[in-house]
N, C-alpha and C. Protein backbone atom coordinates (compact mmCIF):
# COMPACT_ATOMS: atom_id res chain seq x y z
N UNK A 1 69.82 -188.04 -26.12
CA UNK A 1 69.65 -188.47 -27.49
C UNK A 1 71.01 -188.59 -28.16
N UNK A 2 71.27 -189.53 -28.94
CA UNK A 2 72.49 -189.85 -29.77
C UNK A 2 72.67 -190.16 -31.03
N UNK A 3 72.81 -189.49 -31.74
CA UNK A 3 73.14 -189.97 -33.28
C UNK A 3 74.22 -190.38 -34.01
N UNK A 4 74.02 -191.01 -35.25
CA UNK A 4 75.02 -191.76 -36.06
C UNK A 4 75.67 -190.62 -36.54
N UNK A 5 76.80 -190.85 -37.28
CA UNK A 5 77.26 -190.34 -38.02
C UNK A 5 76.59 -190.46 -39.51
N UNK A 6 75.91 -189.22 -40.29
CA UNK A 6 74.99 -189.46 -40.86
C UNK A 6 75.32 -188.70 -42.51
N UNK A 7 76.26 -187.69 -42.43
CA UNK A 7 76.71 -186.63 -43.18
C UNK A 7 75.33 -185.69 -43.07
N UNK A 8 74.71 -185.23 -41.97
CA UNK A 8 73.93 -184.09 -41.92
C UNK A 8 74.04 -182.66 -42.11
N UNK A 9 73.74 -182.00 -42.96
CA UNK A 9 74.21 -180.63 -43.11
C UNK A 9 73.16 -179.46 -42.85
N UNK A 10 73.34 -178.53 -41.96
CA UNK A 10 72.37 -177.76 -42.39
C UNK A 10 72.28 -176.76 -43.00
N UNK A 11 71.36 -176.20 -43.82
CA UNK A 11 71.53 -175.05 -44.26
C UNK A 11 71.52 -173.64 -43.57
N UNK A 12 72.59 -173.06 -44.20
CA UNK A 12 73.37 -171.97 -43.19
C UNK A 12 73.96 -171.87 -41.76
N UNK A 13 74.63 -172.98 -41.58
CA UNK A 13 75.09 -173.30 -40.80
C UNK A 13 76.71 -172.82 -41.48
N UNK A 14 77.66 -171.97 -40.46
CA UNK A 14 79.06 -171.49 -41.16
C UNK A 14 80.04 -172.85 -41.31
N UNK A 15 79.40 -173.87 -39.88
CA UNK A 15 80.47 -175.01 -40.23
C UNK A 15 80.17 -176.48 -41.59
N UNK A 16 78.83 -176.33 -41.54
CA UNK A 16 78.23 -177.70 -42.69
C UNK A 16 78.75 -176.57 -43.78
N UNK A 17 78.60 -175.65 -44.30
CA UNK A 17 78.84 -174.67 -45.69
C UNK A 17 80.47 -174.65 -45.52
N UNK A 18 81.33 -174.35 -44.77
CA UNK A 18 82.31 -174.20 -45.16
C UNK A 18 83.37 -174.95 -43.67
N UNK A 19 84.83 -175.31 -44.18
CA UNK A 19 85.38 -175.84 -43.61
C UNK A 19 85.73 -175.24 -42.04
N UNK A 20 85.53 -173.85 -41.66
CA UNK A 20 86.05 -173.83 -40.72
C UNK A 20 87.44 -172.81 -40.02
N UNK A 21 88.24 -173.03 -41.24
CA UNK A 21 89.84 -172.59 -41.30
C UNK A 21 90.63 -173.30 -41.93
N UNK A 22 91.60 -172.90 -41.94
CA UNK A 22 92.69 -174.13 -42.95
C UNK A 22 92.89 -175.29 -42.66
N UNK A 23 92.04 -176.40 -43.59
CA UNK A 23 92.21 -177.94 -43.24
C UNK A 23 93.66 -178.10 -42.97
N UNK A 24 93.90 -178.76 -41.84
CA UNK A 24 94.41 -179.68 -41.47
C UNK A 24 94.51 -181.50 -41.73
N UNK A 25 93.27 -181.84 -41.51
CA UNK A 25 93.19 -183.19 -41.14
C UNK A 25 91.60 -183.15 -40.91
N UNK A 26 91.46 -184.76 -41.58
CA UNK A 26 89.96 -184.57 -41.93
C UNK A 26 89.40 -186.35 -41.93
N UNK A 27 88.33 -186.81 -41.39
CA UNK A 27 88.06 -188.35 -41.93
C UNK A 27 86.19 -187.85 -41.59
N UNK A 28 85.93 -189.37 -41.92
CA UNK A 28 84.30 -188.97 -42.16
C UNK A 28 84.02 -188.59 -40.87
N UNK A 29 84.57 -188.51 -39.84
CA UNK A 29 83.65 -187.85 -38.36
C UNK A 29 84.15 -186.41 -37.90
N UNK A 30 84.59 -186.16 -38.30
CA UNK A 30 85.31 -185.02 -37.90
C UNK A 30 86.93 -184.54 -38.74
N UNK A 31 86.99 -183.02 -38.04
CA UNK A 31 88.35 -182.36 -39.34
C UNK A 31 88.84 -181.38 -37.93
N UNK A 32 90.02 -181.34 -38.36
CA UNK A 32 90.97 -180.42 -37.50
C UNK A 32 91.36 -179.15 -38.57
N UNK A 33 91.35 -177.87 -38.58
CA UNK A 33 92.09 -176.94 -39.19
C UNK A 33 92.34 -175.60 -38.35
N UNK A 34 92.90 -174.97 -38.60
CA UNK A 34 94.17 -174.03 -38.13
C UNK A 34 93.00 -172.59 -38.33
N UNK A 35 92.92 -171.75 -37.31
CA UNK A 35 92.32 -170.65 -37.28
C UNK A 35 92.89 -169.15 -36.28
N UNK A 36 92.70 -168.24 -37.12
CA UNK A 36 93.14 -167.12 -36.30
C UNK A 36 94.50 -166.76 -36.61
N UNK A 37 95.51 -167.07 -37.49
CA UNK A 37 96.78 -166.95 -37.77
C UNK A 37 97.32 -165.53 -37.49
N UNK A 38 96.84 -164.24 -37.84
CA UNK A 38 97.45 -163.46 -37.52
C UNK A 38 97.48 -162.81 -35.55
N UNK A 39 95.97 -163.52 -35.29
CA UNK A 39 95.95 -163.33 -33.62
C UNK A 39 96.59 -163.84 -32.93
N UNK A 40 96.32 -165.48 -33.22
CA UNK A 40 96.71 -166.62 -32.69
C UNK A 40 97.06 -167.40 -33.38
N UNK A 41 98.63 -167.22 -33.93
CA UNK A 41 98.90 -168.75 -34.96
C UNK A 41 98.63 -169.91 -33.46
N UNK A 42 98.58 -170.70 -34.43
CA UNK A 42 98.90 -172.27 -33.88
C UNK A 42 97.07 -172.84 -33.42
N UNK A 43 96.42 -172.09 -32.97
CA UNK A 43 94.79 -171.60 -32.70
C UNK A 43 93.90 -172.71 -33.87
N UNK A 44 93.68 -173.83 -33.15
CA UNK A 44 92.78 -175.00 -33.46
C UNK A 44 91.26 -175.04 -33.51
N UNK A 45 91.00 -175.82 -34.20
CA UNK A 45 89.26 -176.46 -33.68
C UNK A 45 89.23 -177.63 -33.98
N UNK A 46 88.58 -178.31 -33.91
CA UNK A 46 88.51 -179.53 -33.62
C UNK A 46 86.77 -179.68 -34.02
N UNK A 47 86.82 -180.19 -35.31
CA UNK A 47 84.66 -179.89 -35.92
C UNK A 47 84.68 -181.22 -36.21
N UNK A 48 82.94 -181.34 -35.60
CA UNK A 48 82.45 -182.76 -36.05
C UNK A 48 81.94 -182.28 -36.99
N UNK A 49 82.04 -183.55 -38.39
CA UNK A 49 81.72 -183.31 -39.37
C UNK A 49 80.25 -182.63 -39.57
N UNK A 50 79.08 -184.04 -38.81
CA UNK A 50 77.63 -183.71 -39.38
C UNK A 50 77.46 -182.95 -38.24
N UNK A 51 75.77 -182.43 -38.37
CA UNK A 51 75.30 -181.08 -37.81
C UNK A 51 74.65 -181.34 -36.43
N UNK A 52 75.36 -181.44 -35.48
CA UNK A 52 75.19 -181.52 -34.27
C UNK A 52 75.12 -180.77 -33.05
N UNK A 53 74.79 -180.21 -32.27
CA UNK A 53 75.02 -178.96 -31.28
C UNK A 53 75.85 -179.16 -30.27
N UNK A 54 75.27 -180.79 -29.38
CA UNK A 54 75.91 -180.43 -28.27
C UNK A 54 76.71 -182.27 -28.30
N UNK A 55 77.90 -181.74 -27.53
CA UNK A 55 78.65 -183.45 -27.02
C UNK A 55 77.25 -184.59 -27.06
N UNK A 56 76.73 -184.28 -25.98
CA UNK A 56 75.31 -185.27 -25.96
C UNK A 56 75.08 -185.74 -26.95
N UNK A 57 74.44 -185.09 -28.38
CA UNK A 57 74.09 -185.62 -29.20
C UNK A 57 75.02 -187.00 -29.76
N UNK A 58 76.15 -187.34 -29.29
CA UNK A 58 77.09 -188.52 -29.76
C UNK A 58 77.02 -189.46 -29.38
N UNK A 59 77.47 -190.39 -29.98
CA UNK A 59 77.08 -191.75 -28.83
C UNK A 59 78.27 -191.65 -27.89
N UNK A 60 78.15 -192.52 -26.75
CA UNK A 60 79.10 -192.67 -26.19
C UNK A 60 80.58 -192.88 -26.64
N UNK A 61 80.55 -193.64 -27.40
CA UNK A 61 81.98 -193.94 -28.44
C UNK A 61 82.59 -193.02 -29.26
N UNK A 62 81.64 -192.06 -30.04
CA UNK A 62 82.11 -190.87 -30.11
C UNK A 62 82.39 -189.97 -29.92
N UNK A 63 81.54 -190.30 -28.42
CA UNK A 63 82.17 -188.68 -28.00
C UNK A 63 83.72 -188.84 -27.37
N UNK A 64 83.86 -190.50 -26.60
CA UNK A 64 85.34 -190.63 -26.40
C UNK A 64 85.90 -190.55 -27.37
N UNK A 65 85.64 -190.94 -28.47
CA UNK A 65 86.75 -190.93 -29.82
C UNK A 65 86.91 -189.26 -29.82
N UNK A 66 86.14 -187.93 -30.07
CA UNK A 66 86.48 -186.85 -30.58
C UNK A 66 87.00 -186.27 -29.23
N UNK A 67 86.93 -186.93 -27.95
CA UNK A 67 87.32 -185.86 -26.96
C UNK A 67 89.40 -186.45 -26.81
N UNK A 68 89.10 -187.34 -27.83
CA UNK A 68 90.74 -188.16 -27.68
C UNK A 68 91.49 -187.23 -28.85
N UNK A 69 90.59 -187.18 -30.25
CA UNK A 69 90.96 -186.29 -31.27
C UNK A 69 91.26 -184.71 -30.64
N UNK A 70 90.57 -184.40 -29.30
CA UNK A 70 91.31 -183.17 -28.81
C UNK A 70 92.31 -183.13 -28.29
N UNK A 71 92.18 -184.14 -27.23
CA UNK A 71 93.96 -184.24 -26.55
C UNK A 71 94.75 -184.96 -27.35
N UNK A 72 94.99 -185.33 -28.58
CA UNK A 72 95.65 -185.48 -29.57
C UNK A 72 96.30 -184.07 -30.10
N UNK A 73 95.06 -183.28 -30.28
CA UNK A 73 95.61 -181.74 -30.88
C UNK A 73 96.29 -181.01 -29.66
N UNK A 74 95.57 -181.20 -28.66
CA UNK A 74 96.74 -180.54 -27.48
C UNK A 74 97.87 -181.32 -27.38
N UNK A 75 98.19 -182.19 -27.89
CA UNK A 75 99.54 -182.85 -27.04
C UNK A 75 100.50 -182.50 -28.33
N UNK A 76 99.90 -182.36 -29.24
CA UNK A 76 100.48 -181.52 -30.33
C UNK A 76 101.13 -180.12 -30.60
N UNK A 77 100.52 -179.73 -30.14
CA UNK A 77 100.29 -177.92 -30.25
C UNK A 77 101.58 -177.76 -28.85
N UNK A 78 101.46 -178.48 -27.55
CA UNK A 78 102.28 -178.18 -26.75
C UNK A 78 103.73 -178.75 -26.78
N UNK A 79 103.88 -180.22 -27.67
CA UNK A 79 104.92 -180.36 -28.29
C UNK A 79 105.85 -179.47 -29.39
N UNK A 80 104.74 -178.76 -29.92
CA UNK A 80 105.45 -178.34 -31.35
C UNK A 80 105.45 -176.68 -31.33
N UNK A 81 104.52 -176.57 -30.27
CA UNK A 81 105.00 -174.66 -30.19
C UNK A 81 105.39 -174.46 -28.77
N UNK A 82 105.21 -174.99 -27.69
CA UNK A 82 105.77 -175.03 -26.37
C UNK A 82 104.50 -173.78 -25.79
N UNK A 83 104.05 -173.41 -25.56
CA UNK A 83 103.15 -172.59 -24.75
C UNK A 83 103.05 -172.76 -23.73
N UNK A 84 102.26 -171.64 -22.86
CA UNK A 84 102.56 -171.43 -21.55
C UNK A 84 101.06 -172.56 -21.08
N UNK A 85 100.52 -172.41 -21.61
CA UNK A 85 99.01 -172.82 -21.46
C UNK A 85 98.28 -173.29 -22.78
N UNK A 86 97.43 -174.29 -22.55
CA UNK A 86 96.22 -174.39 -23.77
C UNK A 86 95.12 -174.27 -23.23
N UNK A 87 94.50 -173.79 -23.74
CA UNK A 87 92.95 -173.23 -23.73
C UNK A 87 92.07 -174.02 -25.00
N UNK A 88 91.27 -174.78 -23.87
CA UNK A 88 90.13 -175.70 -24.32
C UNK A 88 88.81 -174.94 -24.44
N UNK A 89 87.64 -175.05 -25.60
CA UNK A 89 86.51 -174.01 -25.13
C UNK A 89 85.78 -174.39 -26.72
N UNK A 90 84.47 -175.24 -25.96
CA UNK A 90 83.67 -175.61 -26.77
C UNK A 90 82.10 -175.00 -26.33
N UNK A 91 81.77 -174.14 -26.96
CA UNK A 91 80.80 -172.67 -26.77
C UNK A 91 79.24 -173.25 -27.80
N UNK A 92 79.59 -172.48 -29.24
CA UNK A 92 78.47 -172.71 -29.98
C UNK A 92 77.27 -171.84 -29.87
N UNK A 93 77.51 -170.91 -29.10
CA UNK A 93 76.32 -170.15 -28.92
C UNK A 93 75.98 -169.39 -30.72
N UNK A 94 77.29 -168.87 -30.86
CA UNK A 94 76.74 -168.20 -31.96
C UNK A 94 76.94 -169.43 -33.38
N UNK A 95 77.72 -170.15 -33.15
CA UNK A 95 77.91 -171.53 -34.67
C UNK A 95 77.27 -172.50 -33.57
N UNK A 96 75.71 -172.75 -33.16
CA UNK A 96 75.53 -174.40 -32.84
C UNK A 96 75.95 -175.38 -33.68
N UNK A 97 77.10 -175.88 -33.87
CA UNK A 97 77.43 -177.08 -34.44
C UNK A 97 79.13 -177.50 -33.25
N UNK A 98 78.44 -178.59 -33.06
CA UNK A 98 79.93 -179.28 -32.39
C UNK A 98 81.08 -178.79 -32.76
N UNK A 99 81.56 -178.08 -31.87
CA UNK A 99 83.21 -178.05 -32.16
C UNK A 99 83.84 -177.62 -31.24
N UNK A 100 84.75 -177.60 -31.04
CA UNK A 100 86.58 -177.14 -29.62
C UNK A 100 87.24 -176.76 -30.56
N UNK A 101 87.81 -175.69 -29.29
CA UNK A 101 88.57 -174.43 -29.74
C UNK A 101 89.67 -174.88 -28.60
N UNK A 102 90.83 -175.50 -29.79
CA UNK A 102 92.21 -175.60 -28.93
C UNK A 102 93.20 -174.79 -29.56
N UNK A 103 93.75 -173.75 -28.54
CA UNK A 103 94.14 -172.64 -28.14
C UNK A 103 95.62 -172.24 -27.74
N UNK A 104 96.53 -172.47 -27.85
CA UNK A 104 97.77 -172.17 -27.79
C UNK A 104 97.87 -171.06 -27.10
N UNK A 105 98.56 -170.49 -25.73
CA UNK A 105 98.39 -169.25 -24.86
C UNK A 105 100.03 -168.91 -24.43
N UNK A 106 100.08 -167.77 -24.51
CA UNK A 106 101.65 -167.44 -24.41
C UNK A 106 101.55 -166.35 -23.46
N UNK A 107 102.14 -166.21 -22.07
CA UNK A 107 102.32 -164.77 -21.22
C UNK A 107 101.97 -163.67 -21.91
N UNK A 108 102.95 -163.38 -23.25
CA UNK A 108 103.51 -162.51 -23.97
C UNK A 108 102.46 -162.44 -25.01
N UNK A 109 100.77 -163.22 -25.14
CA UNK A 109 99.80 -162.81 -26.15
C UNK A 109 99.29 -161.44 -25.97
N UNK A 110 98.55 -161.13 -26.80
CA UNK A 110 98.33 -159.78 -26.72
C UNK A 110 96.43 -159.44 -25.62
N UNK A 111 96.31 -161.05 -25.27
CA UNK A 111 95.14 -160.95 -24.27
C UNK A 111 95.31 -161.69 -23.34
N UNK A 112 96.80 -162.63 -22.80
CA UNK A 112 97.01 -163.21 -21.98
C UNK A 112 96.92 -162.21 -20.72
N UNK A 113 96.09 -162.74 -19.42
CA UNK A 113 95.47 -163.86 -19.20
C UNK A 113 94.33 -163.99 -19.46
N UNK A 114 93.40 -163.50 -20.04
CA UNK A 114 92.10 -163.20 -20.40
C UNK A 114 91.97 -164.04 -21.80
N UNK A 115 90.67 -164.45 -21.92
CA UNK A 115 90.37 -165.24 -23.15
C UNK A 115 90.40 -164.56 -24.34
N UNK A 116 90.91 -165.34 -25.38
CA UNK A 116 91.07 -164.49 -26.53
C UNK A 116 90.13 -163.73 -26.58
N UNK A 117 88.49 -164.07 -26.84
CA UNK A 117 87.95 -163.12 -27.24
C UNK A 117 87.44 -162.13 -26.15
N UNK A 118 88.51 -162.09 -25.00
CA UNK A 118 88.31 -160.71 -23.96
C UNK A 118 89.32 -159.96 -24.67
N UNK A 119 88.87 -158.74 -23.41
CA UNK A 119 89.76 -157.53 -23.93
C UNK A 119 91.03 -157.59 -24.14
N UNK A 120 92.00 -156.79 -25.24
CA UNK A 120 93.56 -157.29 -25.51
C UNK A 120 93.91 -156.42 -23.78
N UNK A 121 95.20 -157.02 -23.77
CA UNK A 121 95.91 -156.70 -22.85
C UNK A 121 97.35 -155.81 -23.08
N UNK A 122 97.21 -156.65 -24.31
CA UNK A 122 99.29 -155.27 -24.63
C UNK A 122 98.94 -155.69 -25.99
N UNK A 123 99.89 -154.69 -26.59
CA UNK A 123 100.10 -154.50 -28.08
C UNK A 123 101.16 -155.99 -28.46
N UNK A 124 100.87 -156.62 -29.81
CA UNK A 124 100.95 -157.42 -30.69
C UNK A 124 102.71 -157.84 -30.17
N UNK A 125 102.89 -158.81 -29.70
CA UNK A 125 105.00 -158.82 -29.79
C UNK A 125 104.77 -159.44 -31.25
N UNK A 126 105.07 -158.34 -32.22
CA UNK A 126 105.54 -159.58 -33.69
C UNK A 126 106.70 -160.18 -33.69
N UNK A 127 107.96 -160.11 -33.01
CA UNK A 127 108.62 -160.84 -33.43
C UNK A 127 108.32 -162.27 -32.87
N UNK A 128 107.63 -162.58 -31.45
CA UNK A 128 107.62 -163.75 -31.34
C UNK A 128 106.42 -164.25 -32.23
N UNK A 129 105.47 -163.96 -32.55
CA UNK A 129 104.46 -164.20 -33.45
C UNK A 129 104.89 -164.74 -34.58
N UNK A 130 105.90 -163.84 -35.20
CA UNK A 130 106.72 -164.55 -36.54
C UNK A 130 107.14 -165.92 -36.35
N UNK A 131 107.85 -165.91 -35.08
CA UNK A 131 108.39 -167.57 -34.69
C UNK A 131 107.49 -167.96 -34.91
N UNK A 132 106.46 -167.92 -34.11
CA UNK A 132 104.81 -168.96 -34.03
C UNK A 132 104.67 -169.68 -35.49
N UNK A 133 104.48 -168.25 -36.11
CA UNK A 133 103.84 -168.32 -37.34
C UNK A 133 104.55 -169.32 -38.23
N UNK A 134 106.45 -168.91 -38.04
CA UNK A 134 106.91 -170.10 -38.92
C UNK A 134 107.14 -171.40 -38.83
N UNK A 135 106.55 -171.25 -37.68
CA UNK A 135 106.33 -173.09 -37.25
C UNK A 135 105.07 -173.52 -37.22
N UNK A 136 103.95 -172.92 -38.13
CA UNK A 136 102.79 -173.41 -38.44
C UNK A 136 102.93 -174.91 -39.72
N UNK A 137 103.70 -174.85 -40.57
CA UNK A 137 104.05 -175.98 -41.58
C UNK A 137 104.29 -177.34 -40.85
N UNK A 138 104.92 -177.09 -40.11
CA UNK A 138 105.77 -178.11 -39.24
C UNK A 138 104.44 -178.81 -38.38
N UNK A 139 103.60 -177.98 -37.31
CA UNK A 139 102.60 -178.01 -36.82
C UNK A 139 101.69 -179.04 -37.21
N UNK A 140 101.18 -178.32 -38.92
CA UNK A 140 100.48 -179.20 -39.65
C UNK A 140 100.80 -180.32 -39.91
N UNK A 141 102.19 -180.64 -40.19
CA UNK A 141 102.56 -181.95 -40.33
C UNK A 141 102.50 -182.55 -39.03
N UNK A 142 102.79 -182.16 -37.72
CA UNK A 142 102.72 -183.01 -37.07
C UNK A 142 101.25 -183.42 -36.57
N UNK A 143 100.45 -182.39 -36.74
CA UNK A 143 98.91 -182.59 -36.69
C UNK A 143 98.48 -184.14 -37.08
N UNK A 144 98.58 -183.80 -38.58
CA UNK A 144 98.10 -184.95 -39.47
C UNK A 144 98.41 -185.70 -39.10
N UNK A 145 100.68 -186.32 -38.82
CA UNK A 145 100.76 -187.60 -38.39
C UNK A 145 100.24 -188.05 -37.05
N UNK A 146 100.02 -187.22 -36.21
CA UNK A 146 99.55 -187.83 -34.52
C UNK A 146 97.96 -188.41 -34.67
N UNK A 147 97.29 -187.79 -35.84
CA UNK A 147 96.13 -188.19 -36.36
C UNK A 147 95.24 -189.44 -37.36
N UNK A 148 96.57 -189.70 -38.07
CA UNK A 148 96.46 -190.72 -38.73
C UNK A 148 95.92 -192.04 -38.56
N UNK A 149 95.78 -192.01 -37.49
CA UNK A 149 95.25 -193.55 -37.21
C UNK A 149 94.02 -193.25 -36.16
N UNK A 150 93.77 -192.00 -36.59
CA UNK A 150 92.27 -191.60 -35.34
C UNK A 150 91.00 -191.93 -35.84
């Protein structure tokens, strides 16, 4: 089954009620914003706007268009913070509504190699975190411009 883009919202749904994390970048099909800053600066999603569960539900055209809006945000994130790895991971069990979780992964995280939400592995390095963190502005800008014409 495939649907339009319709502005569907549902009620109590965490992503139709609220944005998500700090907008980034946004058009009528979908929004990019920034989540997890003190765990994981640089830590993406990638949300279709209306209320959808799974890829399937898209048409074909959209789902290439939003799976391009991801490797857009990865080719971003690995340009502009350098990481060891990105971590892709579109779940929904507990938010059913469409969305990817692009992930910025550093040796030196505090759950590398294990998925963020596994067990930590070492205590917090803040000083490289601070770096991360102060190149979140920059990030955003380059977000938006690699996006602009999506």
């Amino acid at each position: 089954m495939t649907v339009a883009t319709t502005g569907e919202r549902a009620p109590g749904c965490a992503l139709c009620e609220a944005d998500g994390g700090e907008p980034v970048w946004r058009n009528a099909k979908a929004r990019v914003v920034l989540v997890e800053h003190a765990r994981f600066p640089g830590f993406c999603r990638v949300i279709w706007n209306d209320h959808v569960a799974e890829q399937t539900d898209l048409s074909d055209a959209d789902r290439h268009w939003l799976m391009d809006v991801v490797s857009r945000v990865e080719r971003v994130l690995r340009a502009e913070l350098a990481p060891d790895k990105i971590n892709l991971a579109s779940f929904g069990n507990f938010v059913p509504h469409l969305h990817w979780h692009v992930i910025p992964r550093y040796r030196w995280d505090t759950h590398f190699p294990e998925a963020v939400w596994g067990p930590e592995q070492r205590a917090p390095d803040t000083a490289r975190m601070a770096e991360i963190t102060a190149r979140l502005p920059a990030l955003s800008y380059a977000l938006h411009a690699a996006l602009a014409n999506a």
